[in-house]
C-alpha atoms as a PDB file:
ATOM      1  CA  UNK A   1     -21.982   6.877  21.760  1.00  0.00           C
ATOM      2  CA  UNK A   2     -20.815   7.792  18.282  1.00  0.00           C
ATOM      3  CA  UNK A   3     -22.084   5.497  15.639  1.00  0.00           C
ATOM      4  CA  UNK A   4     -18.994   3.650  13.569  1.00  0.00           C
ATOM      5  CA  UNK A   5     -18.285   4.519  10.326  1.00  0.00           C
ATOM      6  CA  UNK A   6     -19.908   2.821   7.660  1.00  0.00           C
ATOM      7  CA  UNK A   7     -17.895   0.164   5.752  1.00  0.00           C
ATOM      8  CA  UNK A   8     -18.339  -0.567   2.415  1.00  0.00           C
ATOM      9  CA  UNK A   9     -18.181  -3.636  -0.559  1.00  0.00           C
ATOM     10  CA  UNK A  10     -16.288  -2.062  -3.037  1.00  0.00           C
ATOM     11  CA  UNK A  11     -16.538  -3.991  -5.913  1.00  0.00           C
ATOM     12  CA  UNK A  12     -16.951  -1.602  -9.246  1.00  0.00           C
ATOM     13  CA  UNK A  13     -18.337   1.811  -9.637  1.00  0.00           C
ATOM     14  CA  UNK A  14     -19.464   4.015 -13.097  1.00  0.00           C
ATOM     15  CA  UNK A  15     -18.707   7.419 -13.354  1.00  0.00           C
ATOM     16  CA  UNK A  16     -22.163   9.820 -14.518  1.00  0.00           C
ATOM     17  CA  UNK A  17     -20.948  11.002 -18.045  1.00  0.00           C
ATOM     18  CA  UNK A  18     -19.628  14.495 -18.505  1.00  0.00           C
ATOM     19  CA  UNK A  19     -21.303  17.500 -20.320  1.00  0.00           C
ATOM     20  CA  UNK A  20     -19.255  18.011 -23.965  1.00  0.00           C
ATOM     21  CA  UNK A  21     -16.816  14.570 -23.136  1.00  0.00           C
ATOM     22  CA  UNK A  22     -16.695  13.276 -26.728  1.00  0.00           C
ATOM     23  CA  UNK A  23     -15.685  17.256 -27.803  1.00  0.00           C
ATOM     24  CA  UNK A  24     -12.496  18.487 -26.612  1.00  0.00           C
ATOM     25  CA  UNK A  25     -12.479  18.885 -23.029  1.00  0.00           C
ATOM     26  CA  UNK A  26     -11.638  22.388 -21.467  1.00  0.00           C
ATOM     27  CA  UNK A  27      -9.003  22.315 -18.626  1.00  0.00           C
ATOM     28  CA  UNK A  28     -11.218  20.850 -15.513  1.00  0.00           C
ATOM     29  CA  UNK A  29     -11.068  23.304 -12.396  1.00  0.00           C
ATOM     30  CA  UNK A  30      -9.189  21.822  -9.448  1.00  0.00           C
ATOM     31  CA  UNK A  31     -12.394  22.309  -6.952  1.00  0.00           C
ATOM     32  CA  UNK A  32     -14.656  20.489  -9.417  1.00  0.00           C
ATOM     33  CA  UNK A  33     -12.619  17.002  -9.463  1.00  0.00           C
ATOM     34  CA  UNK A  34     -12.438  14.150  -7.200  1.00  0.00           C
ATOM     35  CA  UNK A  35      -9.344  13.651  -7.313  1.00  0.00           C
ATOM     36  CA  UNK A  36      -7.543  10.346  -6.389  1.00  0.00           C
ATOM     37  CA  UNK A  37      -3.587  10.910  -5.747  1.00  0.00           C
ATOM     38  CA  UNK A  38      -1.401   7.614  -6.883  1.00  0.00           C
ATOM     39  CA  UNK A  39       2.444   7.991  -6.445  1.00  0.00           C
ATOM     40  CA  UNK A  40       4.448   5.762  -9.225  1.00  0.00           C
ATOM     41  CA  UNK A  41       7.835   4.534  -9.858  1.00  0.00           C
ATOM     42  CA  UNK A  42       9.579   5.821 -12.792  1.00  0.00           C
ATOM     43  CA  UNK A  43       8.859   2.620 -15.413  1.00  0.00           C
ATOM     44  CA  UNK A  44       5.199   2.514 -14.575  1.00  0.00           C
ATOM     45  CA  UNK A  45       5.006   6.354 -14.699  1.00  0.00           C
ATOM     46  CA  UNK A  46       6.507   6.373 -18.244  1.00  0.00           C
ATOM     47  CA  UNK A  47       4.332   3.654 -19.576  1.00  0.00           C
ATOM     48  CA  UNK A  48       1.301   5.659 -18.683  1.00  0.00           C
ATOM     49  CA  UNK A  49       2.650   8.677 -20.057  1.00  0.00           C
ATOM     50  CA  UNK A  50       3.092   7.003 -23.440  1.00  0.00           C
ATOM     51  CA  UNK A  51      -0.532   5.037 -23.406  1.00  0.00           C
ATOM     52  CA  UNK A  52       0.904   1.865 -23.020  1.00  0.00           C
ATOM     53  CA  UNK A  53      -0.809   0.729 -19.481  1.00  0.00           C
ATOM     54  CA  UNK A  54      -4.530   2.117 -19.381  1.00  0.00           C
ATOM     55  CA  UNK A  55      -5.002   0.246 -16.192  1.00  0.00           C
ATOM     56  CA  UNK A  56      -3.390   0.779 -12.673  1.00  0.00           C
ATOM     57  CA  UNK A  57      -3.699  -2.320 -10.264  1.00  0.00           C
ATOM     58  CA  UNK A  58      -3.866  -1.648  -5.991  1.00  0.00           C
ATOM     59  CA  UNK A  59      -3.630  -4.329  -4.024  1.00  0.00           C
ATOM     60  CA  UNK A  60      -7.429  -4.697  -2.516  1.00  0.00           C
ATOM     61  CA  UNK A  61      -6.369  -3.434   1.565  1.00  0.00           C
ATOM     62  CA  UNK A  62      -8.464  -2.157   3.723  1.00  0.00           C
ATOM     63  CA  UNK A  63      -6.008   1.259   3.241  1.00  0.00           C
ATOM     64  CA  UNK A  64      -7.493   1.194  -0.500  1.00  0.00           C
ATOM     65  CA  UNK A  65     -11.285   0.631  -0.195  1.00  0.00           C
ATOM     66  CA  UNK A  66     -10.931   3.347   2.684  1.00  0.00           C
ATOM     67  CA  UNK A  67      -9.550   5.849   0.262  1.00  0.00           C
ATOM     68  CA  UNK A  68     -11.235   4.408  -2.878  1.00  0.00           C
ATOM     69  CA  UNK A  69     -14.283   4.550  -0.889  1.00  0.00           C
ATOM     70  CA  UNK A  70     -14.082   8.259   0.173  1.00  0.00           C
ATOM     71  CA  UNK A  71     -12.654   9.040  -3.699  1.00  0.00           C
ATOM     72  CA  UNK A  72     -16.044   7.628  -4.284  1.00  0.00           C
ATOM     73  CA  UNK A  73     -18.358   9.912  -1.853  1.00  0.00           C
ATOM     74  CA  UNK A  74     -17.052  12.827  -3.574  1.00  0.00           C
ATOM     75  CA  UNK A  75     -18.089  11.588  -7.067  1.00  0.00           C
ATOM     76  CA  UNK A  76     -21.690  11.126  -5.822  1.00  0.00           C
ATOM     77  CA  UNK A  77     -21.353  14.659  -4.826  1.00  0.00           C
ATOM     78  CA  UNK A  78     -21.266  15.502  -8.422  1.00  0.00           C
ATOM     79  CA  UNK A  79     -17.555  16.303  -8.958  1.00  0.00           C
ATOM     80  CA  UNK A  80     -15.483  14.779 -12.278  1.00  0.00           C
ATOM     81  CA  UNK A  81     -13.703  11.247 -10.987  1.00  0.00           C
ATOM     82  CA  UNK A  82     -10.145  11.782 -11.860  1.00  0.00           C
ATOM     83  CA  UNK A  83      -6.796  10.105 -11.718  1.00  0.00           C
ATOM     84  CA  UNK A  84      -3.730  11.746 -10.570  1.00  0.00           C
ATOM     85  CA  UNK A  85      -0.704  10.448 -11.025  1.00  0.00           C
ATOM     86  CA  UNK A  86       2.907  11.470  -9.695  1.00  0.00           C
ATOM     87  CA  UNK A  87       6.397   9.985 -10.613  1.00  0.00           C
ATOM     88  CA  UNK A  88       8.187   9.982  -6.985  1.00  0.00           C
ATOM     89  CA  UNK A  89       6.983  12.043  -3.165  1.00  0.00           C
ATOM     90  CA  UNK A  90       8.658  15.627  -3.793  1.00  0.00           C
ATOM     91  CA  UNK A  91       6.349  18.111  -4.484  1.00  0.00           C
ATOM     92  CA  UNK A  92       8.748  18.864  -7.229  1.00  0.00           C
ATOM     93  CA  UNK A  93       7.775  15.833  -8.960  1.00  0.00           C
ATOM     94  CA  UNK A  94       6.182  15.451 -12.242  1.00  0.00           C
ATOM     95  CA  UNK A  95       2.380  14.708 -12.465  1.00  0.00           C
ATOM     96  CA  UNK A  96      -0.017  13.940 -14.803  1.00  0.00           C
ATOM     97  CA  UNK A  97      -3.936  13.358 -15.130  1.00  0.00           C
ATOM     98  CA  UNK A  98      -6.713  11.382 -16.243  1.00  0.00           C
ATOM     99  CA  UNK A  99     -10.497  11.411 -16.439  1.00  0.00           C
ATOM    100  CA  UNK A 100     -11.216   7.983 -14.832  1.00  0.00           C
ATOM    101  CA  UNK A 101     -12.662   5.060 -16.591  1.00  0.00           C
ATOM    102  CA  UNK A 102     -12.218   3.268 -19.719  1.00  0.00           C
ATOM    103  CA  UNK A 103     -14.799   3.631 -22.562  1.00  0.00           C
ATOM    104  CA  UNK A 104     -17.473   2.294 -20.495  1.00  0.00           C
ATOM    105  CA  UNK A 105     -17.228   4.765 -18.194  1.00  0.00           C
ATOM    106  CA  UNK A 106     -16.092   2.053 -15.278  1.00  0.00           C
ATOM    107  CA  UNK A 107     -13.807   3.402 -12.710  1.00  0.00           C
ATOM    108  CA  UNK A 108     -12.456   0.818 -11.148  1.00  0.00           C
ATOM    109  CA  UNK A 109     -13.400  -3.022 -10.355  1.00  0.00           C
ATOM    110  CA  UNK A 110     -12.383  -5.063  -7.920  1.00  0.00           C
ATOM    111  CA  UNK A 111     -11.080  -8.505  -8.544  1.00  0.00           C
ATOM    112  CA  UNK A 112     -11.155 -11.183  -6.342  1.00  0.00           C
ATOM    113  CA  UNK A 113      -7.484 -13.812  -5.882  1.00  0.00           C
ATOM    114  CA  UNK A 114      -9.328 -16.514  -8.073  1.00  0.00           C
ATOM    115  CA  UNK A 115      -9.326 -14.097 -10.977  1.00  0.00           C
ATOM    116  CA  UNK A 116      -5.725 -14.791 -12.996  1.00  0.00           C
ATOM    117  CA  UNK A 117      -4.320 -11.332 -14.025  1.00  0.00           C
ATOM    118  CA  UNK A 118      -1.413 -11.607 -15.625  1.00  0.00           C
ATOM    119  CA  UNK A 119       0.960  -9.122 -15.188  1.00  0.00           C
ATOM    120  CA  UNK A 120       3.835  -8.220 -17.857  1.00  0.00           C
ATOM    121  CA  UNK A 121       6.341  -7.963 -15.542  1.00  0.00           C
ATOM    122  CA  UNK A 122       5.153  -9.308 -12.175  1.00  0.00           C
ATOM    123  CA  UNK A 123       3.702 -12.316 -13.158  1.00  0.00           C
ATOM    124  CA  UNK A 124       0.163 -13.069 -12.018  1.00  0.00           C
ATOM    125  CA  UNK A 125      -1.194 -11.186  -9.348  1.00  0.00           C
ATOM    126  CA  UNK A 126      -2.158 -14.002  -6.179  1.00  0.00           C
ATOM    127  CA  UNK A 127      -4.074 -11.580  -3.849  1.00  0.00           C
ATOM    128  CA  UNK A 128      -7.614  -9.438  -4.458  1.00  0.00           C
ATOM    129  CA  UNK A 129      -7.165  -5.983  -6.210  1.00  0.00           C
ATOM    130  CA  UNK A 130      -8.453  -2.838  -7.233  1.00  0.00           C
ATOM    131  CA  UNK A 131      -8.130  -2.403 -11.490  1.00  0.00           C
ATOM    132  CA  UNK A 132      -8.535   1.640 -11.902  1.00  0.00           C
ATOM    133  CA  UNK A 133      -9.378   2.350 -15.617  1.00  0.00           C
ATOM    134  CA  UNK A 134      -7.282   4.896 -16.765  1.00  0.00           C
ATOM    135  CA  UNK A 135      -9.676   7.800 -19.300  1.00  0.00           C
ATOM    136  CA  UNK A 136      -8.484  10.622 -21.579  1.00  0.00           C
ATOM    137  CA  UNK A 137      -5.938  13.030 -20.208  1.00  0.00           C
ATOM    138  CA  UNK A 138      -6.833  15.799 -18.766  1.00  0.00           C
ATOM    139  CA  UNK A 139      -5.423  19.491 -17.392  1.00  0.00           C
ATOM    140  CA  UNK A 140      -6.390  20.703 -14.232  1.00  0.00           C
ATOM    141  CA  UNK A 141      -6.248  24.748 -13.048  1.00  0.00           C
ATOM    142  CA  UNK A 142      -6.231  25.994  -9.893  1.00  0.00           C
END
């Protein structure tokens, strides 16, 4: 019999620092990133773009710490955490990316209901979710 798959606590992760990160980073190679995928709607997509929201709130499902938790595996594995963000499904769409982590180097952190968040424009958050700290901005190659 097949043993299950390990489930996991996610509650806040630090990324290893990178080689030259205070220095002008060179364009990070698409193979060498972890890269987590997040589509956006337009509003939220702009406000990134500009630097006005640095931090990207998921609600805290089990769909999230699956895919936070296997964005996660591959960061142990020694490859550069990043953030990838896309305004809309087509692959036409435009995208943009991030190192991830604020100035701490923390990823992400999980916050619990209790916690008040209060959103500009949504008010304050009433369920568990995942904050992902969004880093300098990066470009990736192929």
């Amino acid at each position: 019999m097949p043993s299950p798959t390990p489930t996991y606590e996610l509650v806040a992760a630090f990324r290893p620092s990178i080689q030259g990160e205070e220095s002008q980073m060179k364009p990070l190679k698409r193979s060498d990133c972890a890269i987590l995928h997040l589509g956006l709607k337009r509003p939220w997509y702009r406000r990134i773009d500009r630097g006005e929201k640095r931090i990207e709130f998921r609600e805290a499902t089990p769909y999230w710490q699956t895919r936070i938790a296997n964005w996660m595996r591959k960061i142990h594995d020694g490859k550069t955490p990043v953030l990838e963000f896309q305004n809309g499904y087509s692959r036409y769409s435009p995208r943009m990316t991030f190192i991830a982590g604020d100035g701490s180097r923390l990823l992400f952190e999980k916050l619990a209901a209790s916690d008040p968040v209060q959103h500009p424009d949504l008010g304050e958050f009433p369920k568990a979710r995942y904050c992902l700290f969004i880093g300098k901005r990066v470009k990736l190659e192929d």
